[in-house]
C-alpha atoms as a PDB file:
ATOM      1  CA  UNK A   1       0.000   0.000   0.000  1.00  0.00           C
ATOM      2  CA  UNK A   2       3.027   2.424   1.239  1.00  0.00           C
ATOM      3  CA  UNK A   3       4.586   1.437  -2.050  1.00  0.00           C
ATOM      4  CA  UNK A   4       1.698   1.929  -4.244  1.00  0.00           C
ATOM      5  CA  UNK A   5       0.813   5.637  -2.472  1.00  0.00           C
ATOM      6  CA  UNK A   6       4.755   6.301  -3.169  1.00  0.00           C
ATOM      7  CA  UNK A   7       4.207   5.305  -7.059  1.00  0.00           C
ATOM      8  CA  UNK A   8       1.508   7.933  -7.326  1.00  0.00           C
ATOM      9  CA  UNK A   9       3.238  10.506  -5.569  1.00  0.00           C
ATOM     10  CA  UNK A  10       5.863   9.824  -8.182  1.00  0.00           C
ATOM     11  CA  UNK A  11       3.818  10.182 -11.488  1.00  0.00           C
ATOM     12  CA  UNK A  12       1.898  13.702  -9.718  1.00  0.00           C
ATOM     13  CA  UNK A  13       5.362  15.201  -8.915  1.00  0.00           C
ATOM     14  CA  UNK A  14       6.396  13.959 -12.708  1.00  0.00           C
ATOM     15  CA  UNK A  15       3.467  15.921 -14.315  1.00  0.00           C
ATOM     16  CA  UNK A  16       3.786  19.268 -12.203  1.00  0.00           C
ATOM     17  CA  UNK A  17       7.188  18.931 -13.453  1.00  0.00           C
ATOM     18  CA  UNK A  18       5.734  18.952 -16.908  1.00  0.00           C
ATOM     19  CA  UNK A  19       3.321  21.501 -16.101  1.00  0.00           C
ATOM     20  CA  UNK A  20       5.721  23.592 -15.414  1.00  0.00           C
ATOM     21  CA  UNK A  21       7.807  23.535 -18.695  1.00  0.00           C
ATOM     22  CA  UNK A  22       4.407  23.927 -20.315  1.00  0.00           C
ATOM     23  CA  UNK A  23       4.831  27.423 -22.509  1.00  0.00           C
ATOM     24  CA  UNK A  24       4.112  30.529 -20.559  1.00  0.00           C
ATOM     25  CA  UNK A  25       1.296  31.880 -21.768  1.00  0.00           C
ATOM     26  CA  UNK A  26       1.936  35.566 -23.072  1.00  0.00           C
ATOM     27  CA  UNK A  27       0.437  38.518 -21.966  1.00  0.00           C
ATOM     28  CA  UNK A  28      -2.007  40.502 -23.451  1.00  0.00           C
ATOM     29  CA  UNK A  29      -0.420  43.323 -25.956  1.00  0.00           C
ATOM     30  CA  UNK A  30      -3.583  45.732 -26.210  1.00  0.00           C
ATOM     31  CA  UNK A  31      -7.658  45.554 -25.216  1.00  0.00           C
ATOM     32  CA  UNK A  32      -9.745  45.431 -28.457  1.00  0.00           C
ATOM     33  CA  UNK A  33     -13.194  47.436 -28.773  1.00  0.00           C
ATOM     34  CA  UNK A  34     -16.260  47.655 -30.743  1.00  0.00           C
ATOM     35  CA  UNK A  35     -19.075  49.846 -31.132  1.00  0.00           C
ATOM     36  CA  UNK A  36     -21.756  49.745 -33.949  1.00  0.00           C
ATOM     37  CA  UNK A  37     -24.133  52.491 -34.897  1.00  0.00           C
ATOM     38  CA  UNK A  38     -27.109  49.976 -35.316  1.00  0.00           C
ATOM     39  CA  UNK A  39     -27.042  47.019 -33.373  1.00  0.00           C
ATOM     40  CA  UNK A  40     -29.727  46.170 -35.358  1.00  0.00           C
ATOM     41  CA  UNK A  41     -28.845  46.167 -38.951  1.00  0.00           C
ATOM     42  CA  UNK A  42     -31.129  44.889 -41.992  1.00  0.00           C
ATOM     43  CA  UNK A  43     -29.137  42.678 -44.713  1.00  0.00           C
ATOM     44  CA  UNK A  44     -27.782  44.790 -47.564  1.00  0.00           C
ATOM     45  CA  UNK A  45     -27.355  47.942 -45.221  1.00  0.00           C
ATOM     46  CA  UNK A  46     -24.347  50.223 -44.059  1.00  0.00           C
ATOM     47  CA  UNK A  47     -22.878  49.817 -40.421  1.00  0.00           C
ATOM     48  CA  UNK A  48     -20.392  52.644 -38.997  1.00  0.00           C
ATOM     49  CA  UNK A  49     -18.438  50.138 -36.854  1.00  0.00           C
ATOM     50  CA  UNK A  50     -15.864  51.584 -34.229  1.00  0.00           C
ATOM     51  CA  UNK A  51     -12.697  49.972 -33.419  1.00  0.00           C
ATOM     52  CA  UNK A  52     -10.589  50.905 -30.582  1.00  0.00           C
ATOM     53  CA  UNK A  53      -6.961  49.128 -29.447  1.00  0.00           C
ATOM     54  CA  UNK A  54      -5.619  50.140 -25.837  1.00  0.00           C
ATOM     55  CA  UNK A  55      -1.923  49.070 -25.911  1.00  0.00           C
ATOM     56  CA  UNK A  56      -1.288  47.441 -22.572  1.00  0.00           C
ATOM     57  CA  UNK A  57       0.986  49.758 -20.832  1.00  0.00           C
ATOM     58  CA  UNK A  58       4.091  47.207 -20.598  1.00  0.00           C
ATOM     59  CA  UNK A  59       3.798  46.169 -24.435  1.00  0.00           C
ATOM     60  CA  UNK A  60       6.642  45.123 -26.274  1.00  0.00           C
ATOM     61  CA  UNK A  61       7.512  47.076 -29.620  1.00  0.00           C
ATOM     62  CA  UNK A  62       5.344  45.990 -32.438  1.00  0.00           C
ATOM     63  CA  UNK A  63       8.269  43.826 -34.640  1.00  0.00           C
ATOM     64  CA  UNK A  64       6.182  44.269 -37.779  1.00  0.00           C
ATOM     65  CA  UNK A  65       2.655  45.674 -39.259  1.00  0.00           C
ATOM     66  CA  UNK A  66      -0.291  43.312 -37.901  1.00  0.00           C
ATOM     67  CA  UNK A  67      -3.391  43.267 -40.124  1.00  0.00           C
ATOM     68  CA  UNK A  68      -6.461  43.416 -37.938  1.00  0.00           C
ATOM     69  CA  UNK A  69      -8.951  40.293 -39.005  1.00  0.00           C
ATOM     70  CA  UNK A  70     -12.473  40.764 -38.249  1.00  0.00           C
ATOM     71  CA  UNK A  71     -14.687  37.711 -38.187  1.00  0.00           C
ATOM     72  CA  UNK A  72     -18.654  38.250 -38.017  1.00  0.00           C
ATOM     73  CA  UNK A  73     -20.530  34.417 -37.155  1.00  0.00           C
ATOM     74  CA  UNK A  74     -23.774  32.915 -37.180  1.00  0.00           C
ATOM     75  CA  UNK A  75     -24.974  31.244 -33.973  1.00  0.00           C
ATOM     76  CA  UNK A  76     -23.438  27.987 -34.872  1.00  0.00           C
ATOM     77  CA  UNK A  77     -20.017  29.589 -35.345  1.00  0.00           C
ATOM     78  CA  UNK A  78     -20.061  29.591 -39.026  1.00  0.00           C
ATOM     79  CA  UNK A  79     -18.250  32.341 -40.545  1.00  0.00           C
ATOM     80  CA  UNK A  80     -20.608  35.082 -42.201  1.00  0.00           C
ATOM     81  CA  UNK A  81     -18.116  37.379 -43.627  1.00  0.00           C
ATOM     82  CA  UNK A  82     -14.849  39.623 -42.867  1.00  0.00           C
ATOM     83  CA  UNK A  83     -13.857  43.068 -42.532  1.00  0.00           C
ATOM     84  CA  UNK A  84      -9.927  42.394 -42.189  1.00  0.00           C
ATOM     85  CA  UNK A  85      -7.954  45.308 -42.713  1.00  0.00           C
ATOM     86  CA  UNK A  86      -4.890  47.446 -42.304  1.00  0.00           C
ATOM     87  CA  UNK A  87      -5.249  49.482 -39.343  1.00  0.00           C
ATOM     88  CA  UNK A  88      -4.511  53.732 -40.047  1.00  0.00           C
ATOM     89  CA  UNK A  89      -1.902  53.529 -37.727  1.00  0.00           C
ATOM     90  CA  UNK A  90       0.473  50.456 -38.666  1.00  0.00           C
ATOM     91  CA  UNK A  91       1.649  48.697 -35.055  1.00  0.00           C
ATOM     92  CA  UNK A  92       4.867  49.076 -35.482  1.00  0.00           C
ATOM     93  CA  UNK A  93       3.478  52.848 -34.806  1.00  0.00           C
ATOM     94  CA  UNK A  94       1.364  51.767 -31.515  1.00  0.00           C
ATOM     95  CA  UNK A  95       3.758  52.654 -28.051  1.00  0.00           C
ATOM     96  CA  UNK A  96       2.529  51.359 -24.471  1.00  0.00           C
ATOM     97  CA  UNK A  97      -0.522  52.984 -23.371  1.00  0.00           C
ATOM     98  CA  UNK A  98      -1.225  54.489 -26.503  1.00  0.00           C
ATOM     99  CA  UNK A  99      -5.217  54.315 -28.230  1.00  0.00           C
ATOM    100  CA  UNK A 100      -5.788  53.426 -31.674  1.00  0.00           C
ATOM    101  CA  UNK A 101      -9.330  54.341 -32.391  1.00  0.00           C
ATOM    102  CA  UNK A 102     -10.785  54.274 -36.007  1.00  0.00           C
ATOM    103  CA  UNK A 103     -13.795  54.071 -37.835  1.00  0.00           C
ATOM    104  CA  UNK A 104     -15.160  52.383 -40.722  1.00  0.00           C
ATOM    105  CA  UNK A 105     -18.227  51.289 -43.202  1.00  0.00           C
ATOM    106  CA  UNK A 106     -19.234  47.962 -43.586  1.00  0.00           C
ATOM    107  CA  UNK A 107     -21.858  46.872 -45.963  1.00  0.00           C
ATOM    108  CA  UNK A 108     -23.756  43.228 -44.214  1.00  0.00           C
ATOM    109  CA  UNK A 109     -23.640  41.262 -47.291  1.00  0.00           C
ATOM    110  CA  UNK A 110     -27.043  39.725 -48.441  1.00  0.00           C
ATOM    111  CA  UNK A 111     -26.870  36.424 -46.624  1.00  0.00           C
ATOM    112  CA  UNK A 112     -29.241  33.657 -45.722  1.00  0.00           C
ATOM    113  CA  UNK A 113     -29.429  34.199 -42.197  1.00  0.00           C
ATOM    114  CA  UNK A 114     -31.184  36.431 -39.579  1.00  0.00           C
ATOM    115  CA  UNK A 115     -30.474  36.914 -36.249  1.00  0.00           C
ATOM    116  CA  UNK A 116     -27.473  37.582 -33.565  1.00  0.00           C
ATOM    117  CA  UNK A 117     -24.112  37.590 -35.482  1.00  0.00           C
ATOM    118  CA  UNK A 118     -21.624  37.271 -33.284  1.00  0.00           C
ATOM    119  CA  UNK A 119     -18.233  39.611 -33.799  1.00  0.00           C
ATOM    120  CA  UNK A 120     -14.698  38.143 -33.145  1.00  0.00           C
ATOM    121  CA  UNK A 121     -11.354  40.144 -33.644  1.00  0.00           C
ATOM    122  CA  UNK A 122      -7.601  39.792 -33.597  1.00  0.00           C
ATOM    123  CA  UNK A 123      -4.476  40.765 -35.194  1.00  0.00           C
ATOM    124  CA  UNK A 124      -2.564  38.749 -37.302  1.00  0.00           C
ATOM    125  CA  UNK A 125       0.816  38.625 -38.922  1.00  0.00           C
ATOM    126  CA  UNK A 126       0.783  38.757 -43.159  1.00  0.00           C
ATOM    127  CA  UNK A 127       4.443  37.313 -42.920  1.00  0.00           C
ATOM    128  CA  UNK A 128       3.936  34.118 -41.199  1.00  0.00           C
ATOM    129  CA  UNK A 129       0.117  34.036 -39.792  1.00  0.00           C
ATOM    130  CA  UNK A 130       0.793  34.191 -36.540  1.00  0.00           C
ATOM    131  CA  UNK A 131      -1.626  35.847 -33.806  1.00  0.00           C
ATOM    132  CA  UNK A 132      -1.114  37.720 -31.347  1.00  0.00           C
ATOM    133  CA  UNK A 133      -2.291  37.455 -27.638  1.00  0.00           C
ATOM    134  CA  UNK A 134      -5.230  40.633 -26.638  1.00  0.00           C
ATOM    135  CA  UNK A 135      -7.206  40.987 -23.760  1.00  0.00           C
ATOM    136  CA  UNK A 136     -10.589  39.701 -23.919  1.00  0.00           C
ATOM    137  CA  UNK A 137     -12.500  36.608 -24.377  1.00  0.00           C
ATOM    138  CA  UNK A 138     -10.625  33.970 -26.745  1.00  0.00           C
ATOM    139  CA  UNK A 139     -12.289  31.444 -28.532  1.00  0.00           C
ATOM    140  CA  UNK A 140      -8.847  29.658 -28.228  1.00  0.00           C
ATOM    141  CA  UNK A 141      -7.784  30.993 -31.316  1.00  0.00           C
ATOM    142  CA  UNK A 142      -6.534  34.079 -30.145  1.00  0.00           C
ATOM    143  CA  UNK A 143     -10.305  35.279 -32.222  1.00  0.00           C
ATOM    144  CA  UNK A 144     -11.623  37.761 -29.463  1.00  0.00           C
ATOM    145  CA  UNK A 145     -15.236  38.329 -28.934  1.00  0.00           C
ATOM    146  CA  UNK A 146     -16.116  42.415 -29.057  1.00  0.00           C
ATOM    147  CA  UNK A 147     -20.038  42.263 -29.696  1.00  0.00           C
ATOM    148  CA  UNK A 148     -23.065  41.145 -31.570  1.00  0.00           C
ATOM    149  CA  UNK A 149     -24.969  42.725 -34.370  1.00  0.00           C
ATOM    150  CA  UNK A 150     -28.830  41.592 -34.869  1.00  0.00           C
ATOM    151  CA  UNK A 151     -29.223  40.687 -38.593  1.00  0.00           C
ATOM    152  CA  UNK A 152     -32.613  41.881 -39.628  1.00  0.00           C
ATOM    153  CA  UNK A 153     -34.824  40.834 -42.946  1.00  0.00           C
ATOM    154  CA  UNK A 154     -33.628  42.544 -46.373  1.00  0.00           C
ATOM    155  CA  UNK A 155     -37.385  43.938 -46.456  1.00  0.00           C
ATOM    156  CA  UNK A 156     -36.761  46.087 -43.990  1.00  0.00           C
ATOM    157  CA  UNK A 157     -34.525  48.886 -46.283  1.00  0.00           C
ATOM    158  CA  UNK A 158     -35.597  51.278 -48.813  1.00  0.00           C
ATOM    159  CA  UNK A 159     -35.968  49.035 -51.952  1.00  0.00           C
ATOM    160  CA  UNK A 160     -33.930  49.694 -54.917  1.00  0.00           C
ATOM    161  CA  UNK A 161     -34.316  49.592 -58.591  1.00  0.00           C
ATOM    162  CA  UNK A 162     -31.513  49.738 -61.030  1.00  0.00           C
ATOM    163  CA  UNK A 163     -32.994  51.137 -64.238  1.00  0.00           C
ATOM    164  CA  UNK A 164     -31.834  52.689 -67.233  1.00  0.00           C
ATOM    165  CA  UNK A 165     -27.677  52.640 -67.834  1.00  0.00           C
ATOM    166  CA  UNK A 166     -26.500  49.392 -66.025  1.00  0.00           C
ATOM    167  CA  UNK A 167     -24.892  46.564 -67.389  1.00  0.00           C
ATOM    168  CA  UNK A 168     -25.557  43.156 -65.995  1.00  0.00           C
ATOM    169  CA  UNK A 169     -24.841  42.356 -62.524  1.00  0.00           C
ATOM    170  CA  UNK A 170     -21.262  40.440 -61.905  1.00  0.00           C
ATOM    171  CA  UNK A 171     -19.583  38.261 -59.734  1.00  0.00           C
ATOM    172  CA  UNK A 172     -16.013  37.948 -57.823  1.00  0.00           C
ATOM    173  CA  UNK A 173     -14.360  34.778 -59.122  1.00  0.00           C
ATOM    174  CA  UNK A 174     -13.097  34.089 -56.077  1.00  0.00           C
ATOM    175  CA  UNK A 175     -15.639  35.572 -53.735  1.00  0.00           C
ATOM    176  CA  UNK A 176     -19.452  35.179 -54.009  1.00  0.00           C
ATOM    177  CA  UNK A 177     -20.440  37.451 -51.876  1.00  0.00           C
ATOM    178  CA  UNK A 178     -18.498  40.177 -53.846  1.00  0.00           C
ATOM    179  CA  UNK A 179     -21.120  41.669 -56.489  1.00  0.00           C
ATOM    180  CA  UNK A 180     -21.043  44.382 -58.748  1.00  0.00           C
ATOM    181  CA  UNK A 181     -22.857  46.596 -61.651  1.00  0.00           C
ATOM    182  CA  UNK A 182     -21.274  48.842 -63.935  1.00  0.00           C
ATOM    183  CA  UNK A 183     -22.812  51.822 -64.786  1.00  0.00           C
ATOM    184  CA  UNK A 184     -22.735  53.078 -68.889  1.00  0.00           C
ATOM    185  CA  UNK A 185     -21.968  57.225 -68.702  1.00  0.00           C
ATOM    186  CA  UNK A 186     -25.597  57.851 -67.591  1.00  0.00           C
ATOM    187  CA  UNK A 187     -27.598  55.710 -64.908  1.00  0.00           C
ATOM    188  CA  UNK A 188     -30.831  55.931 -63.121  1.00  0.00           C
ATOM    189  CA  UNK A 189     -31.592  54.091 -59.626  1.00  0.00           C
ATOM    190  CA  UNK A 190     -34.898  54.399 -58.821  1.00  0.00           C
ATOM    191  CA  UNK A 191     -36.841  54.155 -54.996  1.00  0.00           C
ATOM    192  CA  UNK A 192     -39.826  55.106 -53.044  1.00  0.00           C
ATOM    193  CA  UNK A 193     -39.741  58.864 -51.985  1.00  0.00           C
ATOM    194  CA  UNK A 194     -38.665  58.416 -48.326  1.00  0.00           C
ATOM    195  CA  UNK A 195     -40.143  61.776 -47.507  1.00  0.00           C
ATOM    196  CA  UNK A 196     -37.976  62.482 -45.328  1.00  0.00           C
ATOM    197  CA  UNK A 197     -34.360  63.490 -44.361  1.00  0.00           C
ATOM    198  CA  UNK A 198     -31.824  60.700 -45.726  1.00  0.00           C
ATOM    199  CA  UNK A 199     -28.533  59.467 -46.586  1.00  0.00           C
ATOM    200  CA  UNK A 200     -27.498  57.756 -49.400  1.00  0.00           C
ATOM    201  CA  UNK A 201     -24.713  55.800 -49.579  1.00  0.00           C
ATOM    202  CA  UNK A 202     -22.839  54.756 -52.821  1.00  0.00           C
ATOM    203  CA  UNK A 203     -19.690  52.340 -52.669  1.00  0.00           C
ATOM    204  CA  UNK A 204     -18.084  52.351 -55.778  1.00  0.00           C
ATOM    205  CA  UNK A 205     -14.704  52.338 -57.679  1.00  0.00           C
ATOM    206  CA  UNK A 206     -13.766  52.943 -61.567  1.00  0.00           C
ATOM    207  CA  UNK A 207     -10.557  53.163 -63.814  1.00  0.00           C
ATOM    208  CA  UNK A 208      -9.490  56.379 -64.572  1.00  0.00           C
ATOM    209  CA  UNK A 209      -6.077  54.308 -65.875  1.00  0.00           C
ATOM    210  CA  UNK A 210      -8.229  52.971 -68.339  1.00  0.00           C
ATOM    211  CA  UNK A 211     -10.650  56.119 -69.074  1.00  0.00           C
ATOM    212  CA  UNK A 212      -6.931  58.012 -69.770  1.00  0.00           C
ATOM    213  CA  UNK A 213      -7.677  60.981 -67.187  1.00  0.00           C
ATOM    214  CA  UNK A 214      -9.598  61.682 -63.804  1.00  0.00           C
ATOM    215  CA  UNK A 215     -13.108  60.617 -63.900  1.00  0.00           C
ATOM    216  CA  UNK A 216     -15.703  62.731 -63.022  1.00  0.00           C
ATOM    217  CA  UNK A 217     -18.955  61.355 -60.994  1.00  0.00           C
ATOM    218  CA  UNK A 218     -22.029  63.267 -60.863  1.00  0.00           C
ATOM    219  CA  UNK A 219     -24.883  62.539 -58.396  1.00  0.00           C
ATOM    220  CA  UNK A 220     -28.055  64.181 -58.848  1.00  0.00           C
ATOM    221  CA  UNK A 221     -31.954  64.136 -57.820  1.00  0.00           C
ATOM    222  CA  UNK A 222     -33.688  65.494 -60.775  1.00  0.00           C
ATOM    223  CA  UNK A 223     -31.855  68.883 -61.692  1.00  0.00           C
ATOM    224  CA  UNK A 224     -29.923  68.771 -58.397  1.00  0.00           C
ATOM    225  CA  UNK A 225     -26.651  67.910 -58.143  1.00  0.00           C
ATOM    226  CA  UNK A 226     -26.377  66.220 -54.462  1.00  0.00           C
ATOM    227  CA  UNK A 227     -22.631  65.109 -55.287  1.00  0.00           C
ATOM    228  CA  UNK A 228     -19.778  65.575 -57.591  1.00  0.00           C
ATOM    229  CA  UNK A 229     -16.543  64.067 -57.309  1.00  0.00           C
ATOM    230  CA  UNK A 230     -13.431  62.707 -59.180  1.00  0.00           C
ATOM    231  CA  UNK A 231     -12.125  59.485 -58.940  1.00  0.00           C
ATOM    232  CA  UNK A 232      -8.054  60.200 -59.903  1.00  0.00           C
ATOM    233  CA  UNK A 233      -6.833  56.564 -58.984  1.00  0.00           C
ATOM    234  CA  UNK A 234      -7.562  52.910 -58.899  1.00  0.00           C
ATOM    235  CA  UNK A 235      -9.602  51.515 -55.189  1.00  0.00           C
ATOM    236  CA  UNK A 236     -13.025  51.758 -53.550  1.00  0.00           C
ATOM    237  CA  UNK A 237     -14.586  54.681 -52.306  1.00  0.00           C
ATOM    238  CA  UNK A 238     -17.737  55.316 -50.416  1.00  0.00           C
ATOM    239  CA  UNK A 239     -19.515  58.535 -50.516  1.00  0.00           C
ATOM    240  CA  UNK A 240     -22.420  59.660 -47.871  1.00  0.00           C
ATOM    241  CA  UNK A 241     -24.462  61.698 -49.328  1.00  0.00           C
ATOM    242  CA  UNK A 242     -26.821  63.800 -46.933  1.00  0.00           C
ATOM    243  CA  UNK A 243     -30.215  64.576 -49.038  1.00  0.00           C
ATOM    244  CA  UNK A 244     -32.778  66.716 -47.270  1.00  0.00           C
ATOM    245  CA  UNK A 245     -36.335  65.319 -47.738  1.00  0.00           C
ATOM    246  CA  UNK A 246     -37.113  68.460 -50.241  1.00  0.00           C
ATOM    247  CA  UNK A 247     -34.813  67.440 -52.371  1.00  0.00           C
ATOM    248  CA  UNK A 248     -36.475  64.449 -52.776  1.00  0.00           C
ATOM    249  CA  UNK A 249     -39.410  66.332 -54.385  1.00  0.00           C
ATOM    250  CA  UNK A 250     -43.062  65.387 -53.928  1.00  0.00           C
ATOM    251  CA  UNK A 251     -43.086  62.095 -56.292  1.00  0.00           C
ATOM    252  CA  UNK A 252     -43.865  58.674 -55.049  1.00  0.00           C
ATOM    253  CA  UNK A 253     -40.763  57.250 -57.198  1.00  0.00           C
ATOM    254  CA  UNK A 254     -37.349  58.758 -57.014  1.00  0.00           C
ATOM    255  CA  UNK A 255     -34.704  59.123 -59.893  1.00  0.00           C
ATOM    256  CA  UNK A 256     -30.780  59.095 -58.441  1.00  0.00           C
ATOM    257  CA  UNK A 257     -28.932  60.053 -61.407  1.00  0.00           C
ATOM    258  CA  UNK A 258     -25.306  58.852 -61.855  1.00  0.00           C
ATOM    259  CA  UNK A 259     -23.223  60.793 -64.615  1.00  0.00           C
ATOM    260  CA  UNK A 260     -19.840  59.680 -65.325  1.00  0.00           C
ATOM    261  CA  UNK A 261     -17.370  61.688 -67.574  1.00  0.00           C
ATOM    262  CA  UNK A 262     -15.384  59.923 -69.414  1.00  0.00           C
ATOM    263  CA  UNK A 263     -15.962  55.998 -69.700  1.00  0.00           C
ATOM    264  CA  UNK A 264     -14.082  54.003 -71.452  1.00  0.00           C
ATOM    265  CA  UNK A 265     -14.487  50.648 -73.532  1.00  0.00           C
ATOM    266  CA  UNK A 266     -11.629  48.185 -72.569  1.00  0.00           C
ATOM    267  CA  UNK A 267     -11.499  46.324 -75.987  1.00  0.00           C
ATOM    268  CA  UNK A 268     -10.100  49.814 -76.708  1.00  0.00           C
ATOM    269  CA  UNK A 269      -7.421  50.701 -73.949  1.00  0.00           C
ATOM    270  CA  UNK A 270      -4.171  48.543 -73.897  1.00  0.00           C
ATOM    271  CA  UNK A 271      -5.303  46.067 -71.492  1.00  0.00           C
ATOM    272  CA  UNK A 272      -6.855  45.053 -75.009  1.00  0.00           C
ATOM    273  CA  UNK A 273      -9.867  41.819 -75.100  1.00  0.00           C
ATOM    274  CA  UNK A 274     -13.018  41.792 -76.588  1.00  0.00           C
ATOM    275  CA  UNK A 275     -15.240  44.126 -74.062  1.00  0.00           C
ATOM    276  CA  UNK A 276     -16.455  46.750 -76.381  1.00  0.00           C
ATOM    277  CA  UNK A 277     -19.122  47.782 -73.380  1.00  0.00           C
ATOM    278  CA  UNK A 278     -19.318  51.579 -72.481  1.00  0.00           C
ATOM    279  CA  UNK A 279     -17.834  51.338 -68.664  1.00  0.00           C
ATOM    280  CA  UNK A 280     -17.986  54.459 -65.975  1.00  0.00           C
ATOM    281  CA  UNK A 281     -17.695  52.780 -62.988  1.00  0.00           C
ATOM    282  CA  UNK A 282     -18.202  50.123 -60.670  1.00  0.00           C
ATOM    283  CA  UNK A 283     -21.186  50.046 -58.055  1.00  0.00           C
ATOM    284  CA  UNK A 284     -20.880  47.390 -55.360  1.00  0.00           C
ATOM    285  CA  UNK A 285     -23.511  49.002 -52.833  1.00  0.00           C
ATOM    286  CA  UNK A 286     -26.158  52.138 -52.585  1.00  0.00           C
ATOM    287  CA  UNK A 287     -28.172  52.104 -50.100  1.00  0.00           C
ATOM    288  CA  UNK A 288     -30.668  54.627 -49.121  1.00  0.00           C
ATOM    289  CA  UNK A 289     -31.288  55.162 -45.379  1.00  0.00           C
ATOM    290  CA  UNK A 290     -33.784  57.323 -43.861  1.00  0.00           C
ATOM    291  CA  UNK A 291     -33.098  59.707 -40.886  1.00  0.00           C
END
């Protein structure tokens, strides 16, 4: 019996001793946050989402620029869709005790689910994928939960009709959930007269490269111009467009006019192929919300 109790002292002492070369785990470099303008958000439709770092106050210099991956699940865990990105201020900018605090647009894609999405965040290495440890609850993963955002019906936005001036709708190769119409040099998008205050959002890019100079967008509501703006390089831009409910005029039906000047047609330009279509630019989302 003596013997046998001395045995299992043995083995215990044998696994503390393993324990304890078990790898420290490391301490938390920053605190992430989140805030969401909506916490209830209808698919389809624009969410301002804050994010916030606190670098812990005994941080370690940043060795390299961390991409910050964004993860937004359904309630069995299942990954919706992203919003990783480049934080404005690269890490290897961020000094103990220091806030990072940002904010940015994100469109909920139209997906086949309503209901609490749950919103996991972390920061991540481009160089050789590796994590790093934040404060927070971890999934084990170093994926940090930051908050929930109700997905609501598509029904419950402003309906929209693209009219006159589009092309057919495309798709990402890679990425369903990436969609796309491009616009000829005059397009109509047509909705119910919200009769009221509103802003209209457009996310959109084009290819001045292509169109061989700056290309000139013009939003209007009948004979108003709302917007004007030139896109002078290559990427996405989204513009907010604040539209008082007079300028909606008294109409049931709306006409948001998109002028582009010039297009281009890229069997033409030396990229060369056989698209002879008239191209201004490239609409991923518009979106009309009431105030």
């Amino acid at each position: 019996m003596t013997r046998t109790i001395a045995l299992g002292l043995l083995v215990v002492a044998a696994a503390g001793g393993a324990c304890s070369k078990a790898k420290p785990v490391e301490p938390a470099v920053a605190t992430p946050g989140f805030a969401v303008n909506h916490a209830r958000a209808p698919l389809g439709s624009p969410i301002e989402v804050t994010y916030k770092f606190t670098v812990a106050a005994d941080a370690p210099k940043f060795d390299q620029r961390y991409r910050v991956f964004v993860h937004f699940l359904d309630s069995s865990g299942e990954l919706m869709w992203t919003d990783d990105h480049e934080p404005p201020v690269p890490t290897t900018e961020w000094t103990p005790g220091r806030t990072i605090e940002y904010r940015r647009t994100v469109f909920v894609p139209i997906y086949p689910y309503v209901g609490d999405a749950t919103v996991r965040l972390g920061l991540y290495s481009d160089r050789d994928r590796r994590r790093l440890t934040l404060a927070g609850e971890d999934n084990g993963q170093h994926a940090y939960k930051v908050g929930t955002v109700t997905l609501l019906p598509q029904s419950e936005n402003v309906f929209l009709i693209y009219k006159d001036g589009w092309h057919a709708a495309e798709v990402a190769s890679d990425n369903a959930a990436v969609e796309w119409q491009w616009s000829k040099r005059d397009a109509l998008i047509t909705f119910r007269n919200p009769r009221r205050d509103a802003t209209v959002y457009l996310n959109l890019d084009g290819r001045p490269d292509l169109a061989g100079r700056p290309q000139k967008v013009t939003v209007s509501l009948g004979d108003t111009v709302v917007d004007s703006f030139e896109l002078a390089s290559r990427g996405e831009v989204i513009r907010k467009i604040v539209v008082q409910a007079a300028q909606f005029g008294g109409s049931d039906m709306v006409d948001l006019r998109i002028g582009v000047d010039p297009t281009f047609i890229p069997a033409q330009t030396p990229e060369g192929g056989t698209d002879r279509r008239e191209l201004g630019v490239r609409v991923f989302h518009a979106f009309v919300e009431p105030r």
